[in-house]
PDB file of N, CA and C in Angstrom:
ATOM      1  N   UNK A   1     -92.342 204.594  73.516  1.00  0.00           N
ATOM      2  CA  UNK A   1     -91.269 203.856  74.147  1.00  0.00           C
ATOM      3  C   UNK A   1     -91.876 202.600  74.792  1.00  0.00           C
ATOM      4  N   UNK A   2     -90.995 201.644  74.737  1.00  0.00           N
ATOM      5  CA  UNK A   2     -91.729 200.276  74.978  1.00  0.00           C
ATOM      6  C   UNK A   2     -91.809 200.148  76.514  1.00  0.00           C
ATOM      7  N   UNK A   3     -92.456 199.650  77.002  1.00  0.00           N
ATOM      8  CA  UNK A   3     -92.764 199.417  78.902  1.00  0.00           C
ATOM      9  C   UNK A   3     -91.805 198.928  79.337  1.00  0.00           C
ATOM     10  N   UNK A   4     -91.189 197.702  79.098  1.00  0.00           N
ATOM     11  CA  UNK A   4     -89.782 197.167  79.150  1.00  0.00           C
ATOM     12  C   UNK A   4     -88.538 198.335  79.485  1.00  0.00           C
ATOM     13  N   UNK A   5     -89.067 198.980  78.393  1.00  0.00           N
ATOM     14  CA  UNK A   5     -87.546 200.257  78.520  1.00  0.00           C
ATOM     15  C   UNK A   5     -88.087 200.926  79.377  1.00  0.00           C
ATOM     16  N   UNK A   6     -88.897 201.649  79.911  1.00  0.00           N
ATOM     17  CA  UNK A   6     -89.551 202.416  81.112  1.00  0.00           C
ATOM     18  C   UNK A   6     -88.983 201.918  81.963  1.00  0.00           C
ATOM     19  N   UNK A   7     -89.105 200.526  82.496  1.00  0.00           N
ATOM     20  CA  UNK A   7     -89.149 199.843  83.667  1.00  0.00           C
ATOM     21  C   UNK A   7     -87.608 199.855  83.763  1.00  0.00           C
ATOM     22  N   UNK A   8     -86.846 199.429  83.122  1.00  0.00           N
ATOM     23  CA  UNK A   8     -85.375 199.991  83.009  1.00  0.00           C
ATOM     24  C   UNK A   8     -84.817 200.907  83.852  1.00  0.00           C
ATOM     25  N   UNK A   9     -85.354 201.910  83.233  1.00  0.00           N
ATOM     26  CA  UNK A   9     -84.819 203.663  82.952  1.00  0.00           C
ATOM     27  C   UNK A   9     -85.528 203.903  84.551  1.00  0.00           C
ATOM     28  N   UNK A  10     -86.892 203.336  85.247  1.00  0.00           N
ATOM     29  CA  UNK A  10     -86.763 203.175  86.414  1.00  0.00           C
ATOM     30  C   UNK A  10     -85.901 202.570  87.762  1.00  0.00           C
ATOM     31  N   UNK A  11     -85.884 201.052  86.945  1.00  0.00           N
ATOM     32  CA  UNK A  11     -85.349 200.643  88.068  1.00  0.00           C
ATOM     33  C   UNK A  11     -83.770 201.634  88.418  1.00  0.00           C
ATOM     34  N   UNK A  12     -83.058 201.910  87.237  1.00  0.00           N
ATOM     35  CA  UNK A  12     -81.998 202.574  87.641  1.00  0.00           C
ATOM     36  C   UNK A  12     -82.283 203.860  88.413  1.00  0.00           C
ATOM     37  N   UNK A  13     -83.262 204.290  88.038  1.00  0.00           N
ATOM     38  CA  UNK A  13     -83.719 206.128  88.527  1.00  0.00           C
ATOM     39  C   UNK A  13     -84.001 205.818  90.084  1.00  0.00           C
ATOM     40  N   UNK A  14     -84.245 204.992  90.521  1.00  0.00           N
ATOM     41  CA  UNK A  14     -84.888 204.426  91.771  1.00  0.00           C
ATOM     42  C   UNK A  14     -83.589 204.153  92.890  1.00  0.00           C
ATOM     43  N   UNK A  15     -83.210 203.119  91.800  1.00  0.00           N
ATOM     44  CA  UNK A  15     -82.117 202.554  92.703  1.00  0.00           C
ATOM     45  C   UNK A  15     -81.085 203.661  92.684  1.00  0.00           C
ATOM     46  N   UNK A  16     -80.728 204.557  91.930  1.00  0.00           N
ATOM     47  CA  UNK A  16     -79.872 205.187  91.723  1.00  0.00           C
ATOM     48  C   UNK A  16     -80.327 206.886  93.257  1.00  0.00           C
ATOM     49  N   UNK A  17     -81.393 206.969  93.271  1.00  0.00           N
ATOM     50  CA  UNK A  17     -82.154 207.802  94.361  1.00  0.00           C
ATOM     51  C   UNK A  17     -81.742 207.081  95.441  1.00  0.00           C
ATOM     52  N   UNK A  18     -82.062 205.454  95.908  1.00  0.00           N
ATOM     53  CA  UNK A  18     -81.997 204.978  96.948  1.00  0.00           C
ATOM     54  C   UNK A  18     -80.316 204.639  97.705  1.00  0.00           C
ATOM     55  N   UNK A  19     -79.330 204.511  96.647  1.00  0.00           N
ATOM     56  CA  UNK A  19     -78.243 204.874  96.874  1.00  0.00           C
ATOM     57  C   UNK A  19     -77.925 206.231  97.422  1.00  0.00           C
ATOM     58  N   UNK A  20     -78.173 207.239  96.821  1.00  0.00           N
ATOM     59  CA  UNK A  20     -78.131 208.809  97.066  1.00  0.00           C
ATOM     60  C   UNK A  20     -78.540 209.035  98.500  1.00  0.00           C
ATOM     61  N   UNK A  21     -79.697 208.793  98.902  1.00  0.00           N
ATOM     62  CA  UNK A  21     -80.429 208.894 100.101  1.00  0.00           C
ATOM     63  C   UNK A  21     -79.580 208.144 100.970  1.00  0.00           C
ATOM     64  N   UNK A  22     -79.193 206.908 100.752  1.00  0.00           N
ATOM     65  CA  UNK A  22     -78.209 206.317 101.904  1.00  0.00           C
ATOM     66  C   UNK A  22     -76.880 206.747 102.129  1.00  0.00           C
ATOM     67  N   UNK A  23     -76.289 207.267 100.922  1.00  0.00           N
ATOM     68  CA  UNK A  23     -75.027 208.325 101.141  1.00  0.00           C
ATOM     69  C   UNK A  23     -75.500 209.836 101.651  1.00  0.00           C
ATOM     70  N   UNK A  24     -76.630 210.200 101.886  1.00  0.00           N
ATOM     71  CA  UNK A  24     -76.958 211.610 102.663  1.00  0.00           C
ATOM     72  C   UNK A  24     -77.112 211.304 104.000  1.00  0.00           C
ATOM     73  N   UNK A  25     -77.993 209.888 104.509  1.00  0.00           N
ATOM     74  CA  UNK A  25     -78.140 209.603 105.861  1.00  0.00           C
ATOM     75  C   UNK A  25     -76.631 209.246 106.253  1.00  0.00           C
ATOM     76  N   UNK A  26     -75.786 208.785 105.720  1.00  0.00           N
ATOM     77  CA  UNK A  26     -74.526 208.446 105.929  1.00  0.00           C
ATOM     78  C   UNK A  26     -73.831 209.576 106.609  1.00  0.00           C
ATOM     79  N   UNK A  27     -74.053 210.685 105.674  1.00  0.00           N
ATOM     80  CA  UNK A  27     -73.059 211.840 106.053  1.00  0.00           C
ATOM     81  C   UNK A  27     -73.635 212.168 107.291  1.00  0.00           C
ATOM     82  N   UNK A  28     -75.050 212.401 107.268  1.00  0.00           N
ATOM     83  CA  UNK A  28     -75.844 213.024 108.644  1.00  0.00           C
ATOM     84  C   UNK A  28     -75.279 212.496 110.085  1.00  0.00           C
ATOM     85  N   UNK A  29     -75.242 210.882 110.106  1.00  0.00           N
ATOM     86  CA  UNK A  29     -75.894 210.300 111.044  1.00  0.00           C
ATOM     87  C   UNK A  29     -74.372 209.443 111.188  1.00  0.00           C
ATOM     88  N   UNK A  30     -73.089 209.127 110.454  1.00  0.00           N
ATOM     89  CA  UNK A  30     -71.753 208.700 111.182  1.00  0.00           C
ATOM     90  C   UNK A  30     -70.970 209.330 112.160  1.00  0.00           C
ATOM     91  N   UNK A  31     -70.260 208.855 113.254  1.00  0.00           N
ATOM     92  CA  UNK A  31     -70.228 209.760 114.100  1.00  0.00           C
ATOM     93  C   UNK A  31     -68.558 210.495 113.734  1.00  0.00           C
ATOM     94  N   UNK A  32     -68.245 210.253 113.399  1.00  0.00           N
ATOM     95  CA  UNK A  32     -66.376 210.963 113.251  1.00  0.00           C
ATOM     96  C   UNK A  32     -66.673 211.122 111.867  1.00  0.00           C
ATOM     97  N   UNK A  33     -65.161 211.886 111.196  1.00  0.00           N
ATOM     98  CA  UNK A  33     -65.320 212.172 109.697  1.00  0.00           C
ATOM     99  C   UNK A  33     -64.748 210.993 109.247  1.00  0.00           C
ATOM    100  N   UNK A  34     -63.881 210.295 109.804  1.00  0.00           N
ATOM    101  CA  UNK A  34     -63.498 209.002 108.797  1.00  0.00           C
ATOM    102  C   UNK A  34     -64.883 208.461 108.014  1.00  0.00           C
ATOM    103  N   UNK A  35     -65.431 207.598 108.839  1.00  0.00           N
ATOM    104  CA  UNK A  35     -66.757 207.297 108.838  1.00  0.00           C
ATOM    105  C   UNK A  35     -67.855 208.567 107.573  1.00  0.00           C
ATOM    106  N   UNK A  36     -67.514 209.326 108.001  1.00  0.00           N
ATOM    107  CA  UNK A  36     -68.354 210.298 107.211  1.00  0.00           C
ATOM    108  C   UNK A  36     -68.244 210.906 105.827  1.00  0.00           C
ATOM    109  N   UNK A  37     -66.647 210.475 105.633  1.00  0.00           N
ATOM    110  CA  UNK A  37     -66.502 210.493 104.696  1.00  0.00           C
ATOM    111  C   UNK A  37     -66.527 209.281 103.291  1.00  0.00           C
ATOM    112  N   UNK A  38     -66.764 208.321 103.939  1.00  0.00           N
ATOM    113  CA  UNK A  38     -66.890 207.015 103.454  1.00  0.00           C
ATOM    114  C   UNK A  38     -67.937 207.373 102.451  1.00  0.00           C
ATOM    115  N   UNK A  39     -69.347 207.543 103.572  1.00  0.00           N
ATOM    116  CA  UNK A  39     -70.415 207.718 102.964  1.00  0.00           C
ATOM    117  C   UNK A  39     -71.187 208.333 101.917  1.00  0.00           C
ATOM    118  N   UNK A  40     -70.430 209.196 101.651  1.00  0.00           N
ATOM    119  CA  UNK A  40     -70.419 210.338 100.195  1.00  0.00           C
ATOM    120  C   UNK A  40     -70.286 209.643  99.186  1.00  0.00           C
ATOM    121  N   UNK A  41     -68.568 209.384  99.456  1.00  0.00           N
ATOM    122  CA  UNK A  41     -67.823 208.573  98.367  1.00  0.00           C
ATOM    123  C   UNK A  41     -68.503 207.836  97.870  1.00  0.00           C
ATOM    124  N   UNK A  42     -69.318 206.891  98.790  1.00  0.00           N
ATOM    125  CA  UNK A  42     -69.563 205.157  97.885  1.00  0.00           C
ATOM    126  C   UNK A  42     -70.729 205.428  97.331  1.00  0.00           C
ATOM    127  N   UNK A  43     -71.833 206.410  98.492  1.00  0.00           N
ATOM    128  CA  UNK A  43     -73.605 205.625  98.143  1.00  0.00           C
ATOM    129  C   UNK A  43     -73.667 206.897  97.032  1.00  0.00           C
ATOM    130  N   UNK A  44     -73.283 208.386  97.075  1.00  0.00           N
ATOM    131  CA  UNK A  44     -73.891 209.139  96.394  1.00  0.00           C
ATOM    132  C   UNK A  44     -72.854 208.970  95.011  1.00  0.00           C
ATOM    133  N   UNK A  45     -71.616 208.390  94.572  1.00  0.00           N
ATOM    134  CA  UNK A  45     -71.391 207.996  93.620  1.00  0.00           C
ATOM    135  C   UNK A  45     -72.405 206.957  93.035  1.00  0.00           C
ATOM    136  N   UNK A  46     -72.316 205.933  93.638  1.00  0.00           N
ATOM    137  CA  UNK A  46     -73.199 204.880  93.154  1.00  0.00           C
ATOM    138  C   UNK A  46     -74.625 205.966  92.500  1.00  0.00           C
ATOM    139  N   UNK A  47     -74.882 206.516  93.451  1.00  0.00           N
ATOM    140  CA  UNK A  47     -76.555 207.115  93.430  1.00  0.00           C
ATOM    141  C   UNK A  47     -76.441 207.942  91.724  1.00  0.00           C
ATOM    142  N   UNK A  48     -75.388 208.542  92.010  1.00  0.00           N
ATOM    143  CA  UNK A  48     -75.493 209.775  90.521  1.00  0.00           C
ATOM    144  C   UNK A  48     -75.007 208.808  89.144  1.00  0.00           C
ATOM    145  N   UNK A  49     -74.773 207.795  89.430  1.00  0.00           N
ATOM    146  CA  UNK A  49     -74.198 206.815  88.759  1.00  0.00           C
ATOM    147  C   UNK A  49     -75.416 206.370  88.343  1.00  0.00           C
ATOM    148  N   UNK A  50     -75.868 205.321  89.134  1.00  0.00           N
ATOM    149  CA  UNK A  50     -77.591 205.059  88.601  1.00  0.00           C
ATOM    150  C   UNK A  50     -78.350 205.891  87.797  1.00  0.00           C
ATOM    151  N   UNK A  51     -78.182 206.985  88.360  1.00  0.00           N
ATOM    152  CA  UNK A  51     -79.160 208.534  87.790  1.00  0.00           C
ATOM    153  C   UNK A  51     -78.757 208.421  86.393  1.00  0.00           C
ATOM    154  N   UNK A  52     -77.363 208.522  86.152  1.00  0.00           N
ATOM    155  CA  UNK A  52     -76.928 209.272  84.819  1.00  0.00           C
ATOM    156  C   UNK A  52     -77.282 207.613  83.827  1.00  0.00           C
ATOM    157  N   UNK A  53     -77.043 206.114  84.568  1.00  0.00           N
ATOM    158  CA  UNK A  53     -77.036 205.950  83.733  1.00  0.00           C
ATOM    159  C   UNK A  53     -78.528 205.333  83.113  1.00  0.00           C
ATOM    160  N   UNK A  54     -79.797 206.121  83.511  1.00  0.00           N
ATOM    161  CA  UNK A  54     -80.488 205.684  83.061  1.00  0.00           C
ATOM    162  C   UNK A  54     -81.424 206.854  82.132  1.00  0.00           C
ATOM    163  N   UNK A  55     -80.421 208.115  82.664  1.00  0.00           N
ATOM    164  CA  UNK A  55     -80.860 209.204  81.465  1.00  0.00           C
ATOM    165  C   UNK A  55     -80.323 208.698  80.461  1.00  0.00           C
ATOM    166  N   UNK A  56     -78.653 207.486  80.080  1.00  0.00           N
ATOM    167  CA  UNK A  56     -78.212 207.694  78.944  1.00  0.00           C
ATOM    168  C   UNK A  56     -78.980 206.307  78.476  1.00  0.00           C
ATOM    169  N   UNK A  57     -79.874 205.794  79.116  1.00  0.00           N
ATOM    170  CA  UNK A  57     -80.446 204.905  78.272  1.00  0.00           C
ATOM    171  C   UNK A  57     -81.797 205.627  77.699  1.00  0.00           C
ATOM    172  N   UNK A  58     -82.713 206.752  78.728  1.00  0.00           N
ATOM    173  CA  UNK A  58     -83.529 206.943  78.163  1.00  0.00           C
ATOM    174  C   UNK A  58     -83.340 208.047  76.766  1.00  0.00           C
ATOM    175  N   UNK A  59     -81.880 208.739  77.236  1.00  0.00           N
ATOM    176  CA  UNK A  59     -82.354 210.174  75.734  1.00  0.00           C
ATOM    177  C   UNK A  59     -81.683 208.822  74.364  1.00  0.00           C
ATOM    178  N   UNK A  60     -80.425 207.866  75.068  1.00  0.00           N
ATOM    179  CA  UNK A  60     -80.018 207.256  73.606  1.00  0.00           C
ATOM    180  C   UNK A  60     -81.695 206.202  72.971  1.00  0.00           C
ATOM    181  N   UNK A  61     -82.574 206.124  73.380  1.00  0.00           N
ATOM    182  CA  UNK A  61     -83.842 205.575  72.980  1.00  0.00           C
ATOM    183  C   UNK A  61     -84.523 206.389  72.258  1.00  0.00           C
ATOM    184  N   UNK A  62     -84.827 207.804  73.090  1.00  0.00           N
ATOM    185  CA  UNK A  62     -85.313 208.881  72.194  1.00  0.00           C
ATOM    186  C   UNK A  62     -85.017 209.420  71.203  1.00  0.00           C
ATOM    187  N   UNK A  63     -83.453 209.636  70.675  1.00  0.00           N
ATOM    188  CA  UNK A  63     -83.256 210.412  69.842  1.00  0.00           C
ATOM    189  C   UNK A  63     -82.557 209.323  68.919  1.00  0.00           C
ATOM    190  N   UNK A  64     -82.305 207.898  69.299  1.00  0.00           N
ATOM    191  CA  UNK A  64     -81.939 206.648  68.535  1.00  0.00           C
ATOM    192  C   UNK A  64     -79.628 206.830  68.430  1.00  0.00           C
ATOM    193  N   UNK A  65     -79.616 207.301  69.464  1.00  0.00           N
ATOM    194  CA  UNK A  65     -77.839 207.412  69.460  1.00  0.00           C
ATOM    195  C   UNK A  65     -77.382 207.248  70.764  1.00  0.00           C
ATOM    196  N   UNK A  66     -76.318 206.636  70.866  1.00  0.00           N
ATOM    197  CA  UNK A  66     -75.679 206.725  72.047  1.00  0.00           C
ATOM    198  C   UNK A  66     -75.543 208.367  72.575  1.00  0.00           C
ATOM    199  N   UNK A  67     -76.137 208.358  73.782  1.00  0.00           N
ATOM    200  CA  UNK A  67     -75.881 209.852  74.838  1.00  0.00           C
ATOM    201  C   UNK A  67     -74.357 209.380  75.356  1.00  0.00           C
ATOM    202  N   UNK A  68     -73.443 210.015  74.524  1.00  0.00           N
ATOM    203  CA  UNK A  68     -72.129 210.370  74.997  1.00  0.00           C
ATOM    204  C   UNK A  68     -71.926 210.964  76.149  1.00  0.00           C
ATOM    205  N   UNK A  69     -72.634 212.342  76.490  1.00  0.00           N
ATOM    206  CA  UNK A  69     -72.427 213.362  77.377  1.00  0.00           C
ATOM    207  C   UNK A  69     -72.405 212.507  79.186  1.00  0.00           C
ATOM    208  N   UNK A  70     -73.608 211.606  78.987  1.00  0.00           N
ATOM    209  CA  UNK A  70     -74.108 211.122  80.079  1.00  0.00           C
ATOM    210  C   UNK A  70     -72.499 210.294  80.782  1.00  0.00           C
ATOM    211  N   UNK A  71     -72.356 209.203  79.761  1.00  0.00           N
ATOM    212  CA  UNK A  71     -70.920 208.221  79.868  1.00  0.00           C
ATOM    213  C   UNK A  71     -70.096 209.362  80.670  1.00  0.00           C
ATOM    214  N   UNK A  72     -69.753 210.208  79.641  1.00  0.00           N
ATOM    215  CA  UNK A  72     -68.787 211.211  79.905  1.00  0.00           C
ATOM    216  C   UNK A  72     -68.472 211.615  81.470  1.00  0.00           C
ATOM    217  N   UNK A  73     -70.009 211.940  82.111  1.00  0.00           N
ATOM    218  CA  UNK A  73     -69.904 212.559  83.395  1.00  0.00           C
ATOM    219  C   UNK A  73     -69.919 211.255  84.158  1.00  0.00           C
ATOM    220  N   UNK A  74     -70.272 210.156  83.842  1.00  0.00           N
ATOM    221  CA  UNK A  74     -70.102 209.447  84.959  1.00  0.00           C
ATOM    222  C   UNK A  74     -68.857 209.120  85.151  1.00  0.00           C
ATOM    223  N   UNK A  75     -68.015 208.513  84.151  1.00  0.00           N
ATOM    224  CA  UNK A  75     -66.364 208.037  84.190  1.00  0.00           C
ATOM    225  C   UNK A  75     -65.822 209.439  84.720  1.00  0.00           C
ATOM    226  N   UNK A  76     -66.169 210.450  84.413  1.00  0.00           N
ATOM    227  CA  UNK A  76     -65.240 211.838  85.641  1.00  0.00           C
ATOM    228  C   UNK A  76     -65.402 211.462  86.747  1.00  0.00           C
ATOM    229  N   UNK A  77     -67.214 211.014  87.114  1.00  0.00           N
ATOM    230  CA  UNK A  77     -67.401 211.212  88.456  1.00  0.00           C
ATOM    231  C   UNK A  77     -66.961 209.805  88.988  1.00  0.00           C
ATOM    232  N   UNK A  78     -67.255 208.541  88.771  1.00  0.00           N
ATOM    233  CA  UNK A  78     -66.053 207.647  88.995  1.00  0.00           C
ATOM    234  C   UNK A  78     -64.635 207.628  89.232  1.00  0.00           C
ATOM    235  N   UNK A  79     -63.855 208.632  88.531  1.00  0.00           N
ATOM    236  CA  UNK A  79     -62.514 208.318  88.095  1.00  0.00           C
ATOM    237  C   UNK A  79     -62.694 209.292  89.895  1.00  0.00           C
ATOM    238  N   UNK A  80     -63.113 210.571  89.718  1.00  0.00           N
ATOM    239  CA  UNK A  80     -62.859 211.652  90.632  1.00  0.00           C
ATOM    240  C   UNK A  80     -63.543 211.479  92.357  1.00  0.00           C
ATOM    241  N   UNK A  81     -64.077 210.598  92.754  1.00  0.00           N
ATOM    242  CA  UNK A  81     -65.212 210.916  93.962  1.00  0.00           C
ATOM    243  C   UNK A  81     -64.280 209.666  94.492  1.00  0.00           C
ATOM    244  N   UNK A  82     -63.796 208.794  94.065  1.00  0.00           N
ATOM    245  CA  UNK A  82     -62.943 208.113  95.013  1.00  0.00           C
ATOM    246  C   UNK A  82     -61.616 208.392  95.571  1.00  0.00           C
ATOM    247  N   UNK A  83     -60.997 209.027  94.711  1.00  0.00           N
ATOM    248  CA  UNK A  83     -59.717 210.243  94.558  1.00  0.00           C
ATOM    249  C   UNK A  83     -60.156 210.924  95.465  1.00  0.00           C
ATOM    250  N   UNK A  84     -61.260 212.130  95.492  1.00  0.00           N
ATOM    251  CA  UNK A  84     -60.919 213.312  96.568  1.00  0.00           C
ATOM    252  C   UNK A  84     -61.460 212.842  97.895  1.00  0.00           C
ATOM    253  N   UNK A  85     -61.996 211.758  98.380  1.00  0.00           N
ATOM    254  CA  UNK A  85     -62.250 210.831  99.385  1.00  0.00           C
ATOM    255  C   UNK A  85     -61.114 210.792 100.490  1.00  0.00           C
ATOM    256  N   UNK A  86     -59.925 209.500  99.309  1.00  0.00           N
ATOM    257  CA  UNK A  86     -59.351 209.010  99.878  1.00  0.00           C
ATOM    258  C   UNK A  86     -58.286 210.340  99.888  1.00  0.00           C
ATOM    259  N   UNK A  87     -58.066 211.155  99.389  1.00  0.00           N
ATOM    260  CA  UNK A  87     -57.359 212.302  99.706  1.00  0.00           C
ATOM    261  C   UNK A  87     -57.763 213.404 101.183  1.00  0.00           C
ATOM    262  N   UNK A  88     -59.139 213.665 101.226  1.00  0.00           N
ATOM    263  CA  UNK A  88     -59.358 214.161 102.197  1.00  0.00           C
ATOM    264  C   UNK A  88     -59.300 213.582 103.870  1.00  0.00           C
ATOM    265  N   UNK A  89     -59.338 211.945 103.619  1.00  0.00           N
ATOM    266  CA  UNK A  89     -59.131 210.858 104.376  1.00  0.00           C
ATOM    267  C   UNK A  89     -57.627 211.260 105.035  1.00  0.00           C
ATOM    268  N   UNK A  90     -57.040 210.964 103.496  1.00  0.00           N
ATOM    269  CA  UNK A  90     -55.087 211.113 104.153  1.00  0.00           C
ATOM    270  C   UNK A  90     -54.485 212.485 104.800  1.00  0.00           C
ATOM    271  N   UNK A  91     -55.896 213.848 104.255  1.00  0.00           N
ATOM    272  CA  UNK A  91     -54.990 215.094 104.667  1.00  0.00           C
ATOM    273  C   UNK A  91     -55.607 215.087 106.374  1.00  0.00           C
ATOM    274  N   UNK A  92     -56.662 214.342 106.881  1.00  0.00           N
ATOM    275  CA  UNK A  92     -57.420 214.315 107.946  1.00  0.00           C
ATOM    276  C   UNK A  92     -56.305 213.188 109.137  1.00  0.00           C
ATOM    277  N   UNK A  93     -55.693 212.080 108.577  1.00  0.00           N
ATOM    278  CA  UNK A  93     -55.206 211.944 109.095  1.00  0.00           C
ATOM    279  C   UNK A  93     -53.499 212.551 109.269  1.00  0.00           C
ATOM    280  N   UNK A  94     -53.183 213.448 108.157  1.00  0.00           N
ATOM    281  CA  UNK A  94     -52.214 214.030 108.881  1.00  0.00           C
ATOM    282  C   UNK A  94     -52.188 215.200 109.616  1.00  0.00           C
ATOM    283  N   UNK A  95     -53.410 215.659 109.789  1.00  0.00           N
ATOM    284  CA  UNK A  95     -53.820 216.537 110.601  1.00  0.00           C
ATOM    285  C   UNK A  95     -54.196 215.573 112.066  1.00  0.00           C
ATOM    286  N   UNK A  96     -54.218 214.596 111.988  1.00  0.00           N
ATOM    287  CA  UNK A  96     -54.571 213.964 113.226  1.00  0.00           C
ATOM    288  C   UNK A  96     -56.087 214.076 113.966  1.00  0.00           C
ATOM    289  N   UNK A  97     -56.968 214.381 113.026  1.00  0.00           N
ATOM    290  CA  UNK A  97     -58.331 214.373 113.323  1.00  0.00           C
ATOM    291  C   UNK A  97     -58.350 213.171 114.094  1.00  0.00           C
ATOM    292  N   UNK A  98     -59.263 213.461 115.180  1.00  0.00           N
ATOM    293  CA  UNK A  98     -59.590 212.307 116.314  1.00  0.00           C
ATOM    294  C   UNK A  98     -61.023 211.582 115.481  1.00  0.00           C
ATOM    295  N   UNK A  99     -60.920 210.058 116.051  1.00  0.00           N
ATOM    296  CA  UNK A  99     -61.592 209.282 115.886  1.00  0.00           C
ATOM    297  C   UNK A  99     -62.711 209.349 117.236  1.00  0.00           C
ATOM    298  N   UNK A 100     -64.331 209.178 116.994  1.00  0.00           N
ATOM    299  CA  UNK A 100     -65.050 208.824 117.762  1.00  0.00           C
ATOM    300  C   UNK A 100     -64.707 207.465 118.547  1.00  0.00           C
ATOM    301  N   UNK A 101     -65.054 207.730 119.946  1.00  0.00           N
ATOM    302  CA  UNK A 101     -64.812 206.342 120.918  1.00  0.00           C
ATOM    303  C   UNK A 101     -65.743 205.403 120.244  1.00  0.00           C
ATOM    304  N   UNK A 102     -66.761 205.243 119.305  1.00  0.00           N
ATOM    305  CA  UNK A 102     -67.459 204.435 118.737  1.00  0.00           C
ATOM    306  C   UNK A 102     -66.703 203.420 117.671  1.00  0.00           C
ATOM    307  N   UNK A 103     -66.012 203.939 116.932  1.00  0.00           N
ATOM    308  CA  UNK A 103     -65.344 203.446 116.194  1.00  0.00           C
ATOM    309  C   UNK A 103     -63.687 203.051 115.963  1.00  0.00           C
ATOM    310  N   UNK A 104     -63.402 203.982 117.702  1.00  0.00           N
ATOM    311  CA  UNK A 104     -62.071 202.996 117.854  1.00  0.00           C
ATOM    312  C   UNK A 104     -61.681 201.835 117.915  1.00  0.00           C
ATOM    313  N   UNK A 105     -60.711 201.499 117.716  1.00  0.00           N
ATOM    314  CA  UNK A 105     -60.732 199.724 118.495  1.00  0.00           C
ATOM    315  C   UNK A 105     -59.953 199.256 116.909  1.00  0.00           C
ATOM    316  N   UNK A 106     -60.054 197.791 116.878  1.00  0.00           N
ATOM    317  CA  UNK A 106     -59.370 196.788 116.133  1.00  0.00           C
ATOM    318  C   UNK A 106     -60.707 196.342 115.180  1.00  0.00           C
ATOM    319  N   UNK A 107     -61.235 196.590 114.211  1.00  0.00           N
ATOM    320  CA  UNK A 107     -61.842 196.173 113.535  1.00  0.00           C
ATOM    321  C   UNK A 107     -62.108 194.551 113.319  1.00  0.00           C
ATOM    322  N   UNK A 108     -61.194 194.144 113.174  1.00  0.00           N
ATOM    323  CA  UNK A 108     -60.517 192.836 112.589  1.00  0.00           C
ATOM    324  C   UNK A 108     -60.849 191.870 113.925  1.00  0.00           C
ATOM    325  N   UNK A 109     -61.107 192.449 114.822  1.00  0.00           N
ATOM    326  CA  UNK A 109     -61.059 191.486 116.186  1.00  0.00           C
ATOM    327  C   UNK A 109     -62.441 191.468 116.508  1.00  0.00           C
ATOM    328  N   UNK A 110     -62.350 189.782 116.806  1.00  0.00           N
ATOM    329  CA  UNK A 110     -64.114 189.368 117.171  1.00  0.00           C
ATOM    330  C   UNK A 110     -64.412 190.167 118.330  1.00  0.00           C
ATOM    331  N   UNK A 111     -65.672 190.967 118.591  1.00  0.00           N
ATOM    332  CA  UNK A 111     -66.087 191.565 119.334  1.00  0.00           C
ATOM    333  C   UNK A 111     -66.057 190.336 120.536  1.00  0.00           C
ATOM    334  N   UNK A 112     -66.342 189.110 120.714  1.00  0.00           N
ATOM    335  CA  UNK A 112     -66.629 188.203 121.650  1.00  0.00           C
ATOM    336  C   UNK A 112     -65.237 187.883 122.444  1.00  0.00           C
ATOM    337  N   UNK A 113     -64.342 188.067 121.909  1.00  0.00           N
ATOM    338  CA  UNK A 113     -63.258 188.166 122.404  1.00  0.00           C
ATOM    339  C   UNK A 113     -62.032 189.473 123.249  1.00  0.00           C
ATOM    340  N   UNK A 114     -63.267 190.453 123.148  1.00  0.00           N
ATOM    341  CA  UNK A 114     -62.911 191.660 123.807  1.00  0.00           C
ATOM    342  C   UNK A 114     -63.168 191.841 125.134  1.00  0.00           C
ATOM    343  N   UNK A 115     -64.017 190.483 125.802  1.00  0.00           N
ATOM    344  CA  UNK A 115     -64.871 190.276 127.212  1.00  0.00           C
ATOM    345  C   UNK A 115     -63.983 189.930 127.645  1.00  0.00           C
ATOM    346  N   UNK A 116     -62.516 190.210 128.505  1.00  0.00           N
ATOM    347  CA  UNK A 116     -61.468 189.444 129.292  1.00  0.00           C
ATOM    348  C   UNK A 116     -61.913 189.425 130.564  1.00  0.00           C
TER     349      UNK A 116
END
């Protein structure tokens, strides 16, 4: 296999880990579940995303065919990890899960303008 394609099939394996790892510190370390649930959703999609798609570059190199299987699981896990997110999001707020005093407030509003 040519070095070129290695370096590939890394950079995704890498980046695809370093996503993962920032959606695990995410979950650990946000303080409410809004927040905590964010973090799953985005970095460890992204992360298994990277992963898969640099197995389907390395087995479609090896065996000379597109790895179907690989595609396959990622468009589930795409189509599906933003879905049960924003679902667990909406059943949390109709349960009325409380928000951390950290992250209350107005987003949208310049912090510099909160000094009255």
């Amino acid at each position: 296999m040519p070095l070129w394609i290695e370096a590939i099939i890394a950079f995704f394996l890498i980046g695809g880990a370093l996503f993962a790892l920032a959606g695990s510190i995410g979950l650990a370390r946000f303080p409410d579940f809004y927040t905590r649930v964010h973090a799953p959703t985005m970095g460890l999609t992204l992360g298994v995303g990277g992963t898969l798609i640099g197995s389907v570059i390395y087995f479609s190199v090896t065996k000379g065919t597109l790895s179907i299987h690989e595609l396959m699981i990622s468009m589930f896990l795409f189509i599906t990890a933003p879905v049960s997110g924003h679902m667990m999001a909406k059943a949390a707020m109709h349960l009325q899960v409380k928000r951390s005093p950290a992250t209350k407030g107005e987003p949208w509003r310049n912090l510099d303008n909160d000094k009255h």
